[in-house]
C-alpha atoms as a PDB file:
ATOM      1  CA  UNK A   1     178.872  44.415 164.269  1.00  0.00           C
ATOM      2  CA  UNK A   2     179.175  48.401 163.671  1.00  0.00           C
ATOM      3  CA  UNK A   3     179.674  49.116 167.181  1.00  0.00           C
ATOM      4  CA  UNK A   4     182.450  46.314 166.956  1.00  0.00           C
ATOM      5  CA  UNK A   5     184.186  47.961 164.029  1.00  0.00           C
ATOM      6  CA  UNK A   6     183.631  51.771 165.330  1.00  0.00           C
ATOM      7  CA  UNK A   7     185.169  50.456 168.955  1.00  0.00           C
ATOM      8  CA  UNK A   8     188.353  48.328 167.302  1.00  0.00           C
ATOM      9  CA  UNK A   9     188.941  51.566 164.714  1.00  0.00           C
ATOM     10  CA  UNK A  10     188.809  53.759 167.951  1.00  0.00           C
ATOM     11  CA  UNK A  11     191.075  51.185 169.789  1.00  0.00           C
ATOM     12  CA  UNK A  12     193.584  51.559 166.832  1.00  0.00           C
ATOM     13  CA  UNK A  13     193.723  55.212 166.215  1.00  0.00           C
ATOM     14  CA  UNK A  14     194.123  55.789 170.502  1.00  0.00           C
ATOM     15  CA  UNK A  15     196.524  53.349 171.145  1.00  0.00           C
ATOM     16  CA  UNK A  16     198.823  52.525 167.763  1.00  0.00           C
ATOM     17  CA  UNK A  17     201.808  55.098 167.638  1.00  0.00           C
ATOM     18  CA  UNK A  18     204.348  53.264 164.980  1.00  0.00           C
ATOM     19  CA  UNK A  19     202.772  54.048 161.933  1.00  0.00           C
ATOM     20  CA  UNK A  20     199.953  55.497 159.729  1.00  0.00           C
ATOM     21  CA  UNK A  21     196.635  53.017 159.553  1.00  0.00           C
ATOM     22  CA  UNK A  22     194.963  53.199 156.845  1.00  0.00           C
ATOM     23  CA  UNK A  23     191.417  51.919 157.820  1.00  0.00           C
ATOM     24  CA  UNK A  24     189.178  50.098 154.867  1.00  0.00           C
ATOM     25  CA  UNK A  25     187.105  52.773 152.812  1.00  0.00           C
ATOM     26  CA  UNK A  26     189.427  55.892 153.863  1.00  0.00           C
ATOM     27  CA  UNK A  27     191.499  57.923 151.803  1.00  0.00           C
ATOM     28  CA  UNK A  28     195.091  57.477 152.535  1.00  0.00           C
ATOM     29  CA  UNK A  29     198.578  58.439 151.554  1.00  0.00           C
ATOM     30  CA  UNK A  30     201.589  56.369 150.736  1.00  0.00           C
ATOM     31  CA  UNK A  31     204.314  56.910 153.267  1.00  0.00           C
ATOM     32  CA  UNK A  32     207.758  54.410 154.011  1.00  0.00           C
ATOM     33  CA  UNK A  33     205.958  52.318 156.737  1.00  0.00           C
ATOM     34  CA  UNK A  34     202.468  51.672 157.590  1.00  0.00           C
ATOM     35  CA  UNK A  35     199.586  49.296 158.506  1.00  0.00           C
ATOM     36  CA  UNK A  36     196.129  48.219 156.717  1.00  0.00           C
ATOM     37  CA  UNK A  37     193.355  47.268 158.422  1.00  0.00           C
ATOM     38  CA  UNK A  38     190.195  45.611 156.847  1.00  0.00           C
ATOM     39  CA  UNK A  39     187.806  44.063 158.996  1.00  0.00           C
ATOM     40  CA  UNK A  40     185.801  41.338 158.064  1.00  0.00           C
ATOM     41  CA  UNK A  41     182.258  39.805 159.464  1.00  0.00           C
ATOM     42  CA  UNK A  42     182.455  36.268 159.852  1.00  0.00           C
ATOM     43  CA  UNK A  43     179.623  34.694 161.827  1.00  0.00           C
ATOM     44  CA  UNK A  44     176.934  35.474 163.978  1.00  0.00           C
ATOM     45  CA  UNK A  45     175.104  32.813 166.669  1.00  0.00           C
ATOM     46  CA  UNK A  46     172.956  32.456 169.574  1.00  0.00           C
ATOM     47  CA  UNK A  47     174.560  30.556 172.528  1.00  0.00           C
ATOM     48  CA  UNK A  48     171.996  30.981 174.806  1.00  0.00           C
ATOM     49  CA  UNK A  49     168.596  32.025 175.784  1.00  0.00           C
ATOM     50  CA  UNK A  50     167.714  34.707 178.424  1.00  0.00           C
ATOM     51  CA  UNK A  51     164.179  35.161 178.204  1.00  0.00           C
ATOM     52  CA  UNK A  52     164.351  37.543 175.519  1.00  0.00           C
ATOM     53  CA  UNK A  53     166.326  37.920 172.240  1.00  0.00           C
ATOM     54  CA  UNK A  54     168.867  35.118 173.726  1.00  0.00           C
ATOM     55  CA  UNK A  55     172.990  35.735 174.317  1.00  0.00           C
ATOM     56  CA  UNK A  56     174.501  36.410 170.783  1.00  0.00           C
ATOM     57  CA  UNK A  57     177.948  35.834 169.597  1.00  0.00           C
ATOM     58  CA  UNK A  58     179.304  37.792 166.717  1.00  0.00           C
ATOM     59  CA  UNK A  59     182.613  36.638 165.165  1.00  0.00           C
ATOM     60  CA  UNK A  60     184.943  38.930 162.959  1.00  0.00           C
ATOM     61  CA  UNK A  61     188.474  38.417 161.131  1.00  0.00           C
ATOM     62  CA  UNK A  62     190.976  41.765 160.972  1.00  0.00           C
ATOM     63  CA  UNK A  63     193.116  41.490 158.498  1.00  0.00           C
ATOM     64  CA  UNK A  64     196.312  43.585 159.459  1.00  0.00           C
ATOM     65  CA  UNK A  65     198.570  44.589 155.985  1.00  0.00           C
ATOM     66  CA  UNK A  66     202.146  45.511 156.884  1.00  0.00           C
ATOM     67  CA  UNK A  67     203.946  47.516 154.401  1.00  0.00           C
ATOM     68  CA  UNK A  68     207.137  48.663 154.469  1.00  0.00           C
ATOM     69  CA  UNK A  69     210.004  49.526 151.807  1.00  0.00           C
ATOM     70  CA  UNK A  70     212.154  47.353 153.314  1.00  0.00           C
ATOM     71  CA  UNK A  71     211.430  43.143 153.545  1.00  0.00           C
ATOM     72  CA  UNK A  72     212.949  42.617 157.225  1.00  0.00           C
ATOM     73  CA  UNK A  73     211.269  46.091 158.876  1.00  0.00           C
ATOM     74  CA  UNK A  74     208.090  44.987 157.659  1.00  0.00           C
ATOM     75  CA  UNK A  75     208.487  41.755 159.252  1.00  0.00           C
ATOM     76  CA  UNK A  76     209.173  43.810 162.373  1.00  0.00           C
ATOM     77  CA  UNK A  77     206.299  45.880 161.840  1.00  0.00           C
ATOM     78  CA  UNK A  78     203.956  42.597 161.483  1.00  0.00           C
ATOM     79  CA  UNK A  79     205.988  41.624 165.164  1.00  0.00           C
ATOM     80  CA  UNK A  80     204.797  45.220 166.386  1.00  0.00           C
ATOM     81  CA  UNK A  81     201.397  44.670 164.921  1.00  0.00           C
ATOM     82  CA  UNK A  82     201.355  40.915 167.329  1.00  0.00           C
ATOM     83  CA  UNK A  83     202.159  42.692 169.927  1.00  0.00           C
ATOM     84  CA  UNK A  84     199.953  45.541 170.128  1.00  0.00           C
ATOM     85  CA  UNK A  85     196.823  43.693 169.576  1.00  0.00           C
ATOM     86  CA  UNK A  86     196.889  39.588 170.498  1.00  0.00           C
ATOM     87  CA  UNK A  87     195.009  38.698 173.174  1.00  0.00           C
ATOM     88  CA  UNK A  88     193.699  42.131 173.971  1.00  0.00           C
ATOM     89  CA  UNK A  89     189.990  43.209 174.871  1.00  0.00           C
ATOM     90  CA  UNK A  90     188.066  46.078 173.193  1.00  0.00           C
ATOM     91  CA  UNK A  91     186.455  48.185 175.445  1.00  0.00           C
ATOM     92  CA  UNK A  92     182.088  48.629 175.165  1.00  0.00           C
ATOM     93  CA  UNK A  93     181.854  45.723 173.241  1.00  0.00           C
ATOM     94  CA  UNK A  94     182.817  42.664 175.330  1.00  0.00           C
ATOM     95  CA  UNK A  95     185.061  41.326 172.638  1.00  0.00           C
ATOM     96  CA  UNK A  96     188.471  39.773 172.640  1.00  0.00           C
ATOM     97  CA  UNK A  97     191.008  39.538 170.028  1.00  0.00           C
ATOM     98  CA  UNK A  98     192.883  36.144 169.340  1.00  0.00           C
ATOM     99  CA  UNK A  99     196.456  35.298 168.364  1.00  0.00           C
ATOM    100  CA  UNK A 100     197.540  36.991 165.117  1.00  0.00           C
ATOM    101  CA  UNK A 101     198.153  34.219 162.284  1.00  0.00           C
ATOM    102  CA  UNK A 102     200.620  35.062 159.445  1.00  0.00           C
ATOM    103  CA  UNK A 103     198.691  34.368 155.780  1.00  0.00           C
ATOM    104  CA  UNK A 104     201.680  31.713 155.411  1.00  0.00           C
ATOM    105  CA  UNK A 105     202.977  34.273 152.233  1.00  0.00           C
ATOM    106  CA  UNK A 106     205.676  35.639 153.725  1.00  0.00           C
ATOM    107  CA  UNK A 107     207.019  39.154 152.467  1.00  0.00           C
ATOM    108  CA  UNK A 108     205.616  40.015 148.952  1.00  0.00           C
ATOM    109  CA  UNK A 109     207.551  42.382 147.491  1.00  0.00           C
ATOM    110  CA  UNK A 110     204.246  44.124 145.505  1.00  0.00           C
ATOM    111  CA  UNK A 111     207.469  45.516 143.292  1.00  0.00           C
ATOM    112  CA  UNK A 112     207.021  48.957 143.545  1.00  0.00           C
ATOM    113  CA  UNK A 113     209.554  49.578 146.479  1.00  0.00           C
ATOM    114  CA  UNK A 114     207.011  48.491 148.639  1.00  0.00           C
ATOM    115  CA  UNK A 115     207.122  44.859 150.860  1.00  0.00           C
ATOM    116  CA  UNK A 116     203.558  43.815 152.132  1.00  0.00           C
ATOM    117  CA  UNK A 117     203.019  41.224 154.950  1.00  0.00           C
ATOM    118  CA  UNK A 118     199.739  39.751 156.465  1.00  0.00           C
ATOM    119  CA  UNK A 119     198.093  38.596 159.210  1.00  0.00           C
ATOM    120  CA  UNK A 120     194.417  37.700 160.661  1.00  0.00           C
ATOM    121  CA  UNK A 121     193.108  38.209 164.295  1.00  0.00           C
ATOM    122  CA  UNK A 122     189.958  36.155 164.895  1.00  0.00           C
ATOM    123  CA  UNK A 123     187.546  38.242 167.283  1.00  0.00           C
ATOM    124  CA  UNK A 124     184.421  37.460 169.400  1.00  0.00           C
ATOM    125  CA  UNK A 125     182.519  39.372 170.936  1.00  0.00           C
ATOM    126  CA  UNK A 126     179.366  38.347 173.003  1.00  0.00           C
ATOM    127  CA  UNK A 127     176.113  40.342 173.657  1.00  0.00           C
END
């Protein structure tokens, strides 16, 4: 799963142009508008056998934090988010990323000028 994570951080930092990302464990400074990202192991399975270790399946949640000083562009920024990674594939790892799902919170305003919204992507990736 750390080749997973390294590839999806790299994917991120290449390809997202919006906003800051702060990625889990890094230092990071508060600015108007940015994104979270905290990714989570999940599973891991065999779904087949080849003769030697077998065909594994790993299975990982990113959780994607929107914040945003302002309740309706941080919605927008979660509909930026959707579109920049559903249904996508990360490269080295033959992994896919599912359909974003909202947390079913809404905006929270964390009242200190700040609006936070969230969403999960469910990823697999087979080896």
């Amino acid at each position: 799963m750390k080749s997973l994570k390294i590839e999806i951080e790299k994917y991120i930092q290449a390809n997202w142009t919006k906003t800051p990302v702060q990625f889990q464990g890094s230092t990071f400074t508060q600015v108007p508008e940015w994104i979270s990202i905290v990714f989570i192991p999940m599973d891991r399975s065999q779904y087949a056998f080849d003769g030697g270790d077998g065909r594994k399946k790993d299975t990982v949640m990113l959780k994607v934090l929107s914040y945003s000083d302002n309740p309706t562009k941080c919605l927008g920024l979660e509909d930026d988010v959707r579109a920049f990674l559903e249904c996508i594939n990360i490269p080295n790892n033959n992994a896919r990323v599912g359909m974003g799902k909202p947390d079913g919170l809404g905006v929270i305003d964390l009242e200190n000028g700040v609006f936070e919204a969230s969403s999960t992507y469910l990823i697999e990736s087979y080896n």
